[in-house]
N, C-alpha and C. Protein backbone atom coordinates (compact mmCIF):
# COMPACT_ATOMS: atom_id res chain seq x y z
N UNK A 1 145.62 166.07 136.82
CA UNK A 1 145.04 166.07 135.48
C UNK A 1 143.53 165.87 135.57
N UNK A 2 142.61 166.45 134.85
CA UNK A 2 141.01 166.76 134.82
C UNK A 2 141.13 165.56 133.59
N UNK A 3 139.90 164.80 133.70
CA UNK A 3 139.23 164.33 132.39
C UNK A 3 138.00 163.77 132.68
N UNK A 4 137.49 163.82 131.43
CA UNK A 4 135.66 163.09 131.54
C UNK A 4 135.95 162.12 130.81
N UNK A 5 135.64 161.10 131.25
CA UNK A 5 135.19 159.79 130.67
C UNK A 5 133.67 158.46 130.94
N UNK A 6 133.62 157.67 129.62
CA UNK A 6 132.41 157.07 130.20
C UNK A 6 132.72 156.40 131.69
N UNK A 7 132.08 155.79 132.57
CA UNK A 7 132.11 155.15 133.35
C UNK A 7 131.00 154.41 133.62
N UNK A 8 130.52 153.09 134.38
CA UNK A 8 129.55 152.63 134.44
C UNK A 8 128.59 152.88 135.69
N UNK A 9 127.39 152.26 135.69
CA UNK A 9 126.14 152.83 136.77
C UNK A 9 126.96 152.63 137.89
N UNK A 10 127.54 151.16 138.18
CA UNK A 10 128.21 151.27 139.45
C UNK A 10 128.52 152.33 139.87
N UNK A 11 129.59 152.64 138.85
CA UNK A 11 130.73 153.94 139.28
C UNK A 11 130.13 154.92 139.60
N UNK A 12 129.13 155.19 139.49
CA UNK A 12 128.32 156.61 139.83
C UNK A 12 128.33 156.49 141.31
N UNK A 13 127.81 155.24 142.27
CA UNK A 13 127.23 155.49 143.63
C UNK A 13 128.28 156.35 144.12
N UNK A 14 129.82 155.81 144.07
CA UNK A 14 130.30 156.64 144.86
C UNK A 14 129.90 158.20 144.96
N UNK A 15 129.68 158.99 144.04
CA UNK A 15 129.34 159.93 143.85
C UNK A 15 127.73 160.38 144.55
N UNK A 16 126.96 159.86 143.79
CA UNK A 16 125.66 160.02 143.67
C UNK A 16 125.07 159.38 145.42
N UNK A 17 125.63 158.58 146.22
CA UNK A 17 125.25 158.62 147.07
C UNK A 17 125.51 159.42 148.35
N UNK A 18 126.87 160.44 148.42
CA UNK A 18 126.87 161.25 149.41
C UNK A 18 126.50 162.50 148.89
N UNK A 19 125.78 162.44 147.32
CA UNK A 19 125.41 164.12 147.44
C UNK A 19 123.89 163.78 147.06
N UNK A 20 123.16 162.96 146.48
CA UNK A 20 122.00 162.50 146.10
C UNK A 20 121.28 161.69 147.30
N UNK A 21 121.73 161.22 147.70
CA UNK A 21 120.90 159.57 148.50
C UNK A 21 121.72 159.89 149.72
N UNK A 22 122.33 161.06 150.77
CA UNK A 22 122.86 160.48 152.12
C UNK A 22 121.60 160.17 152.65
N UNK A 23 121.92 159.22 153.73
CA UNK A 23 121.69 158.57 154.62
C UNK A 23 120.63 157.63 154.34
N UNK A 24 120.18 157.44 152.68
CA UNK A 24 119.26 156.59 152.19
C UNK A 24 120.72 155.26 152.21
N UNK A 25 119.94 153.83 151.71
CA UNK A 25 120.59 152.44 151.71
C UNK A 25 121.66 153.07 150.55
N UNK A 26 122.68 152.60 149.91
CA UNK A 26 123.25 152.90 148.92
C UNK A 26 122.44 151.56 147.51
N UNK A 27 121.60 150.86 147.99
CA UNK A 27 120.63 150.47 146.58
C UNK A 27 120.10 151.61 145.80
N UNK A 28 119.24 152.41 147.11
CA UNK A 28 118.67 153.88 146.29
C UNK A 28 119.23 154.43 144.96
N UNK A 29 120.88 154.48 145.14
CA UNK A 29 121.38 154.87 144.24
C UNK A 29 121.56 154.29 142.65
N UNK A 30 120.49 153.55 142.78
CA UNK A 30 120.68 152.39 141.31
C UNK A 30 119.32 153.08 140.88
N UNK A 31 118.84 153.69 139.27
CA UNK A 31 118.10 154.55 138.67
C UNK A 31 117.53 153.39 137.98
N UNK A 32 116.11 153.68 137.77
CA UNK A 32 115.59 153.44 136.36
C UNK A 32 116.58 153.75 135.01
N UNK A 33 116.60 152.55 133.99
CA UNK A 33 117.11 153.06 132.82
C UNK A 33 118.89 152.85 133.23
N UNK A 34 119.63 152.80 134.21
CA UNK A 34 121.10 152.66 134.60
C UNK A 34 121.50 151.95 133.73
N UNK A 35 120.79 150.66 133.23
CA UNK A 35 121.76 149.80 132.96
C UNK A 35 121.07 149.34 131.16
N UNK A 36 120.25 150.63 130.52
CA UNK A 36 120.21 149.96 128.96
C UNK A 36 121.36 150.61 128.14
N UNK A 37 121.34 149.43 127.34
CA UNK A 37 122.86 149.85 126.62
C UNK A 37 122.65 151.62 125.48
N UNK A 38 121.37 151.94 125.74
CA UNK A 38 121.82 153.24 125.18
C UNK A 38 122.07 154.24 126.39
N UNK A 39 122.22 153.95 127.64
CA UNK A 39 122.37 155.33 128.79
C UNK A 39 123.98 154.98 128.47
N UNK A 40 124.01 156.40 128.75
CA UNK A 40 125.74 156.66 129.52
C UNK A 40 126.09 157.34 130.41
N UNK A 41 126.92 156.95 131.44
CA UNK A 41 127.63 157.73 132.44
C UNK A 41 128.50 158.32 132.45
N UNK A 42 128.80 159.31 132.49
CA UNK A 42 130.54 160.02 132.40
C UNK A 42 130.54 160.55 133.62
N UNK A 43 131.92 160.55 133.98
CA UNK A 43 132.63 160.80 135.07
C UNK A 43 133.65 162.18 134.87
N UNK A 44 133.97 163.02 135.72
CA UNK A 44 134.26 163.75 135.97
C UNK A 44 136.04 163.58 137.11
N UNK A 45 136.99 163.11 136.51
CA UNK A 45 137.87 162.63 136.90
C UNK A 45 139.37 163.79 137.46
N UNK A 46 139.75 164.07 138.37
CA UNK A 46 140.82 164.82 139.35
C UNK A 46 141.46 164.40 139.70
N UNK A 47 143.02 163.83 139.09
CA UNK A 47 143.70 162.85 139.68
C UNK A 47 143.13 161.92 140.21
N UNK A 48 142.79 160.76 139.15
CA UNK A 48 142.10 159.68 139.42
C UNK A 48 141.06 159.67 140.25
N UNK A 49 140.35 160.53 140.98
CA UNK A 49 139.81 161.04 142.19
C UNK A 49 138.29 161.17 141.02
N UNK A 50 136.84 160.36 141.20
CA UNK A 50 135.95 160.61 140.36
C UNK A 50 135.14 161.60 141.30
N UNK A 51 135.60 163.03 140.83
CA UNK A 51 134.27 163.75 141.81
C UNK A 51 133.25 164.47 141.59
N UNK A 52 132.95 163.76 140.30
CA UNK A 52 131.39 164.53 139.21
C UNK A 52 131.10 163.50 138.47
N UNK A 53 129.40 163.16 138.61
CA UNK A 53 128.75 162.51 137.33
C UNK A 53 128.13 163.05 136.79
N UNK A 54 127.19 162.43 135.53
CA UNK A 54 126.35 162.77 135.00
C UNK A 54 126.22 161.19 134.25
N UNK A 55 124.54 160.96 134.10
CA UNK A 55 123.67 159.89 133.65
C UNK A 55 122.95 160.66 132.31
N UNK A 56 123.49 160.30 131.09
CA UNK A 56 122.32 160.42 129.90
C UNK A 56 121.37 159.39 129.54
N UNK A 57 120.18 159.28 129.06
CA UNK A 57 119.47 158.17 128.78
C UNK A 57 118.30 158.39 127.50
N UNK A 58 118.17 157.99 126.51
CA UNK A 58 117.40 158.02 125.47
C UNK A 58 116.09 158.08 126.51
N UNK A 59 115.29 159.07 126.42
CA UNK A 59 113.85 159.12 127.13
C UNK A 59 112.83 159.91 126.99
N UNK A 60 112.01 159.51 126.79
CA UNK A 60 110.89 160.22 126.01
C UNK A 60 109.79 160.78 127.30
N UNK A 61 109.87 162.50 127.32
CA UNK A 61 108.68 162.70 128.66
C UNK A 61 107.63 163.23 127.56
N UNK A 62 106.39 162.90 128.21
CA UNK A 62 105.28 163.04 127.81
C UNK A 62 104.77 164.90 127.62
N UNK A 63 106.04 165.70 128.21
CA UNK A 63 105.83 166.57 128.41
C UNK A 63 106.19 167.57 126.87
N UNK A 64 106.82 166.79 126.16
CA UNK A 64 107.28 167.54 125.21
C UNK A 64 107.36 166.87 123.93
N UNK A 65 106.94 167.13 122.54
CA UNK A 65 106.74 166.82 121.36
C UNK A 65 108.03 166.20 120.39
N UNK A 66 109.32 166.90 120.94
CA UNK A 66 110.46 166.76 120.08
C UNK A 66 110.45 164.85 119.97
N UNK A 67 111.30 164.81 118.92
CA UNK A 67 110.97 163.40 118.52
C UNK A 67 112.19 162.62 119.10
N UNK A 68 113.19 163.06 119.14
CA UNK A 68 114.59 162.00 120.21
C UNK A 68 115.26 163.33 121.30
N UNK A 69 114.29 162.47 122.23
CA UNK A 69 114.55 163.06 123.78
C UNK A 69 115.69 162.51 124.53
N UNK A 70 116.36 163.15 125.39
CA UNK A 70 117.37 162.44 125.86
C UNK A 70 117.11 163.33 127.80
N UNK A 71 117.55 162.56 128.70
CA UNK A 71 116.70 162.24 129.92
C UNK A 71 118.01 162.58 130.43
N UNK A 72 118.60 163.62 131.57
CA UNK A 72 119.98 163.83 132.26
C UNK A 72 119.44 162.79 133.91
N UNK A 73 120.00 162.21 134.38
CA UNK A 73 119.73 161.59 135.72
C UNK A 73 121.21 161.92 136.38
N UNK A 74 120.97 161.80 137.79
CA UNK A 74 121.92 161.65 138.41
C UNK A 74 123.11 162.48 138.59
N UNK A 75 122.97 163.89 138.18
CA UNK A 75 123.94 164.90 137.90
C UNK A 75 124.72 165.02 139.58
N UNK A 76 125.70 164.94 139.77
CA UNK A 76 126.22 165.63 140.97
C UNK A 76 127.45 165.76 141.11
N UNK A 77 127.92 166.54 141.96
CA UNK A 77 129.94 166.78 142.45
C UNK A 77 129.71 166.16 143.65
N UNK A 78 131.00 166.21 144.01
CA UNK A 78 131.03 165.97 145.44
C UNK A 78 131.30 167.41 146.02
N UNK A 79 131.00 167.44 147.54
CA UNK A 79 131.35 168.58 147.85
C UNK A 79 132.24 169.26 147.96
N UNK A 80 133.47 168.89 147.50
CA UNK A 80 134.72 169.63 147.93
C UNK A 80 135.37 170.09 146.43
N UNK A 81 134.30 169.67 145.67
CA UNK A 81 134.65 169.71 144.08
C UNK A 81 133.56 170.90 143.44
N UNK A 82 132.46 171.41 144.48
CA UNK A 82 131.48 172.53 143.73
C UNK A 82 131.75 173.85 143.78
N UNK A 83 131.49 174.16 142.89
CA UNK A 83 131.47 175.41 142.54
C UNK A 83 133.21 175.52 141.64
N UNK A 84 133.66 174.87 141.08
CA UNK A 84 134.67 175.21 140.17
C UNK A 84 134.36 174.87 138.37
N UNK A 85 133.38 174.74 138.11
CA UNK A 85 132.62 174.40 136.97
C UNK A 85 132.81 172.67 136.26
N UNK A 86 132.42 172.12 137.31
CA UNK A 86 132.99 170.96 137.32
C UNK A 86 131.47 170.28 136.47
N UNK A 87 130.47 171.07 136.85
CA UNK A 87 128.81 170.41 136.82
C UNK A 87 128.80 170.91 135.16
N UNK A 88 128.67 172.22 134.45
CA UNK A 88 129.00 173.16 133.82
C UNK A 88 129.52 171.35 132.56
N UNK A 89 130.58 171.26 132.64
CA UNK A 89 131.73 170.24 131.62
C UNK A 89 130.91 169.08 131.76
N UNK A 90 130.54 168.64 132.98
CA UNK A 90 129.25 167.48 132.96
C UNK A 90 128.22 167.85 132.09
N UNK A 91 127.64 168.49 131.86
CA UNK A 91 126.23 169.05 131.27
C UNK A 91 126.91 169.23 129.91
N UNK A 92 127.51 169.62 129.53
CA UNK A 92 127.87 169.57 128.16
C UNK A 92 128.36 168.61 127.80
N UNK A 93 129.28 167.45 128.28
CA UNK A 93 129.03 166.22 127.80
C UNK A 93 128.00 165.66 127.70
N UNK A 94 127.30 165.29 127.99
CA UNK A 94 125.61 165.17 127.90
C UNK A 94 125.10 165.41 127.26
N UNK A 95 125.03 167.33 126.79
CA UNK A 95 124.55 167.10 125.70
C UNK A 95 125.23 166.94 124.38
N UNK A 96 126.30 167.36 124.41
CA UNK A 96 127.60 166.47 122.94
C UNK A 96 127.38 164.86 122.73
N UNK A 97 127.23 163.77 123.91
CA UNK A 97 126.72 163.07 123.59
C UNK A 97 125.09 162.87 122.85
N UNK A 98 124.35 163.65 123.42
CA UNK A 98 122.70 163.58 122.96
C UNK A 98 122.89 164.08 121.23
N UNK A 99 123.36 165.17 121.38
CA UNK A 99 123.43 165.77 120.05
C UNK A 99 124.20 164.44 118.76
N UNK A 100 125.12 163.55 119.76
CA UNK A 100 125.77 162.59 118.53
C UNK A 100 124.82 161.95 118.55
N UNK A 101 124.06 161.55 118.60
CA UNK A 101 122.92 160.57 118.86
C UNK A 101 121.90 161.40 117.79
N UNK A 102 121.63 161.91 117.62
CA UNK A 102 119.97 162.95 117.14
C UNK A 102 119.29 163.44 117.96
N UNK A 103 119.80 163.45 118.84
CA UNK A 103 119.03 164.05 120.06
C UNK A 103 118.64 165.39 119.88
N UNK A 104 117.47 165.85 119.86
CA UNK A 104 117.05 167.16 119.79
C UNK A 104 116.31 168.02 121.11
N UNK A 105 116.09 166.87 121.82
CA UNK A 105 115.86 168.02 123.58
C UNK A 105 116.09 167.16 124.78
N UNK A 106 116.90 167.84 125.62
CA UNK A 106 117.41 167.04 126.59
C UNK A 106 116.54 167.69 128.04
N UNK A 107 115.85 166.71 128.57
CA UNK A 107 115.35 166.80 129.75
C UNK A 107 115.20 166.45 130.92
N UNK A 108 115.10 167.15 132.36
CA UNK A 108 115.16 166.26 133.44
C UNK A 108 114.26 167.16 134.74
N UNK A 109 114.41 166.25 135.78
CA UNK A 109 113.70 167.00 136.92
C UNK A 109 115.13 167.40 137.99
N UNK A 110 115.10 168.80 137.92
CA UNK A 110 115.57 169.21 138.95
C UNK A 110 115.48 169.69 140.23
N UNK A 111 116.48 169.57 141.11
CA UNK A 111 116.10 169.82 142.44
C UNK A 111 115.70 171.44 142.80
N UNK A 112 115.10 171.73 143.59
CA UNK A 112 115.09 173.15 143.72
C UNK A 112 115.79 174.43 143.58
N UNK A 113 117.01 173.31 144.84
CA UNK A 113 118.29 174.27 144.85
C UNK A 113 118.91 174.09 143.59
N UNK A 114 118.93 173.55 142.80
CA UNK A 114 119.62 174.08 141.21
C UNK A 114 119.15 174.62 140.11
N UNK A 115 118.50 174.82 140.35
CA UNK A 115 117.83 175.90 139.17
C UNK A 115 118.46 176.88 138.61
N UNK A 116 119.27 177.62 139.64
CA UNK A 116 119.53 178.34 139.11
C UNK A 116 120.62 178.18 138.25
N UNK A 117 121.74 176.74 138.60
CA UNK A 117 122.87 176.31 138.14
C UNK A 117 122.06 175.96 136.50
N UNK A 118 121.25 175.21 136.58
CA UNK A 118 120.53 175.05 135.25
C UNK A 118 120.36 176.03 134.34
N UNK A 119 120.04 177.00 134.99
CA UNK A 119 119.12 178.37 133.92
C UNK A 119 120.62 178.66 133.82
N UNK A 120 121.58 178.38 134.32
CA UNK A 120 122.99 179.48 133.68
C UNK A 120 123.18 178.42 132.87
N UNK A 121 122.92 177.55 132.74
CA UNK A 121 123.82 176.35 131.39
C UNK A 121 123.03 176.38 130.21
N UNK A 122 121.58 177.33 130.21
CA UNK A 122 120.73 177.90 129.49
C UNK A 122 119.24 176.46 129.23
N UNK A 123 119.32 175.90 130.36
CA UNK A 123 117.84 175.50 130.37
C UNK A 123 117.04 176.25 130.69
N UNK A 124 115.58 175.69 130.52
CA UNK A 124 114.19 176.27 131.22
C UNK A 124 113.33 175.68 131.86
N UNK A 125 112.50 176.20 132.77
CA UNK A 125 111.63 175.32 134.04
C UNK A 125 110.87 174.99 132.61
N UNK A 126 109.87 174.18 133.43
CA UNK A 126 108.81 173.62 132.30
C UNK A 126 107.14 173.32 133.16
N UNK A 127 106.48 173.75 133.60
CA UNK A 127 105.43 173.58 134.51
C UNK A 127 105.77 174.05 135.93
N UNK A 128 105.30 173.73 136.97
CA UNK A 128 105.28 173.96 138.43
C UNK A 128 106.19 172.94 139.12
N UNK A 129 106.33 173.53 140.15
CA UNK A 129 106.88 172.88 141.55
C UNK A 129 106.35 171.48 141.53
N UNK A 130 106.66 170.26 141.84
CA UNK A 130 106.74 169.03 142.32
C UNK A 130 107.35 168.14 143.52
N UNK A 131 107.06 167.25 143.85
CA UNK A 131 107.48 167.05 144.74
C UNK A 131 107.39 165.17 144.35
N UNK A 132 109.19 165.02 145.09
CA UNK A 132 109.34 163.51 144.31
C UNK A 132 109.60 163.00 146.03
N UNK A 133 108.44 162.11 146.36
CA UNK A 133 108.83 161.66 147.59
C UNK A 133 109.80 161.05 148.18
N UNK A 134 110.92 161.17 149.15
CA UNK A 134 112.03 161.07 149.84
C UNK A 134 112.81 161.81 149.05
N UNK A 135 112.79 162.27 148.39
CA UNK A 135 113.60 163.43 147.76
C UNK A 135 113.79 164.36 147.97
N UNK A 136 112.42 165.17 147.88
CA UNK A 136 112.27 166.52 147.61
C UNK A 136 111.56 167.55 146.32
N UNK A 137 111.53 169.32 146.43
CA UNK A 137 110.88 169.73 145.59
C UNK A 137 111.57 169.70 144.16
N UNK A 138 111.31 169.54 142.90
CA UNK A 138 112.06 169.35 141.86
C UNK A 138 110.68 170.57 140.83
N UNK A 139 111.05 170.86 139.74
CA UNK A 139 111.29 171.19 138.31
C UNK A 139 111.46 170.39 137.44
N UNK A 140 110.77 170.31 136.12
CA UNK A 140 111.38 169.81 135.12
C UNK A 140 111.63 170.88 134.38
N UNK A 141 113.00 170.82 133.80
CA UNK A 141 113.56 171.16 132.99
C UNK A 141 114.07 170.94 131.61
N UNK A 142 114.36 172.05 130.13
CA UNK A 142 115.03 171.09 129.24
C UNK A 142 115.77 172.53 128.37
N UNK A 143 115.75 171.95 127.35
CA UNK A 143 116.81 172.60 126.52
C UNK A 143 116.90 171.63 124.95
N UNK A 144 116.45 172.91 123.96
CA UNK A 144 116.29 172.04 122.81
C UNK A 144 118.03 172.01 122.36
N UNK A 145 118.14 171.07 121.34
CA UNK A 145 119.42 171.05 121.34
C UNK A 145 119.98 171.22 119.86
């Protein structure tokens, strides 16, 4: 049985640290913003098996005018779970949550290699190439809502 549900920052590392943070400490995996009571986490659940998150967070980038921004962190599958539209049902909870909220543009920095997964869920780049140290090259991205 598939289901999404909230889950908390904890619950993310499992996830978020073998596809986000390998071989970083598993602290890495604790975000700015994890733990105010307006973020939420949902989980991505496969026979009890959590093998997709996603992090929403009320957040305002300087990059864009809309008046209730909402911030995606921490998006990932695990690997044996990608490519079946598992990311796809994440991202739209996200923004079904943003949208219950007033949320009118949801934004984040993405990694290189997903862009293109992004532009199919119908976001858009937003400026140039970046680079987030121990990370890697990222994008910001958004999508009015």
């Amino acid at each position: 049985m598939e289901i999404i549900r909230e889950i908390t920052a904890l619950e993310t590392f499992s996830v978020r640290h073998p596809v986000l943070r390998a071989g970083k400490p598993v602290e890495s995996c604790h975000f700015d913003g994890d733990n105010l009571d307006s973020t939420k986490h949902f989980g991505w659940f496969e026979n009890d098996i959590l093998a997709g998150i996603v992090t929403v967070l009320e957040n305002q980038s300087g990059n864009f005018s809309d008046v209730k921004q909402f911030q995606l962190r921490g998006m990932a599958v695990l690997e044996n779970y990608q490519k079946k539209g598992i990311g796809e049902k994440l991202v739209l909870a996200a923004e079904n949550y943003s949208k219950s909220q007033n949320g009118n543009l949801i934004w984040f920095n993405a990694r290189e290699i997903a862009i293109g997964f992004y532009e199919k869920c119908g976001y858009k780049k937003a400026g140039n190439l970046f680079e987030i140290p121990g990370v890697g090259p990222h994008y910001i991205m958004y999508k009015i809502l």
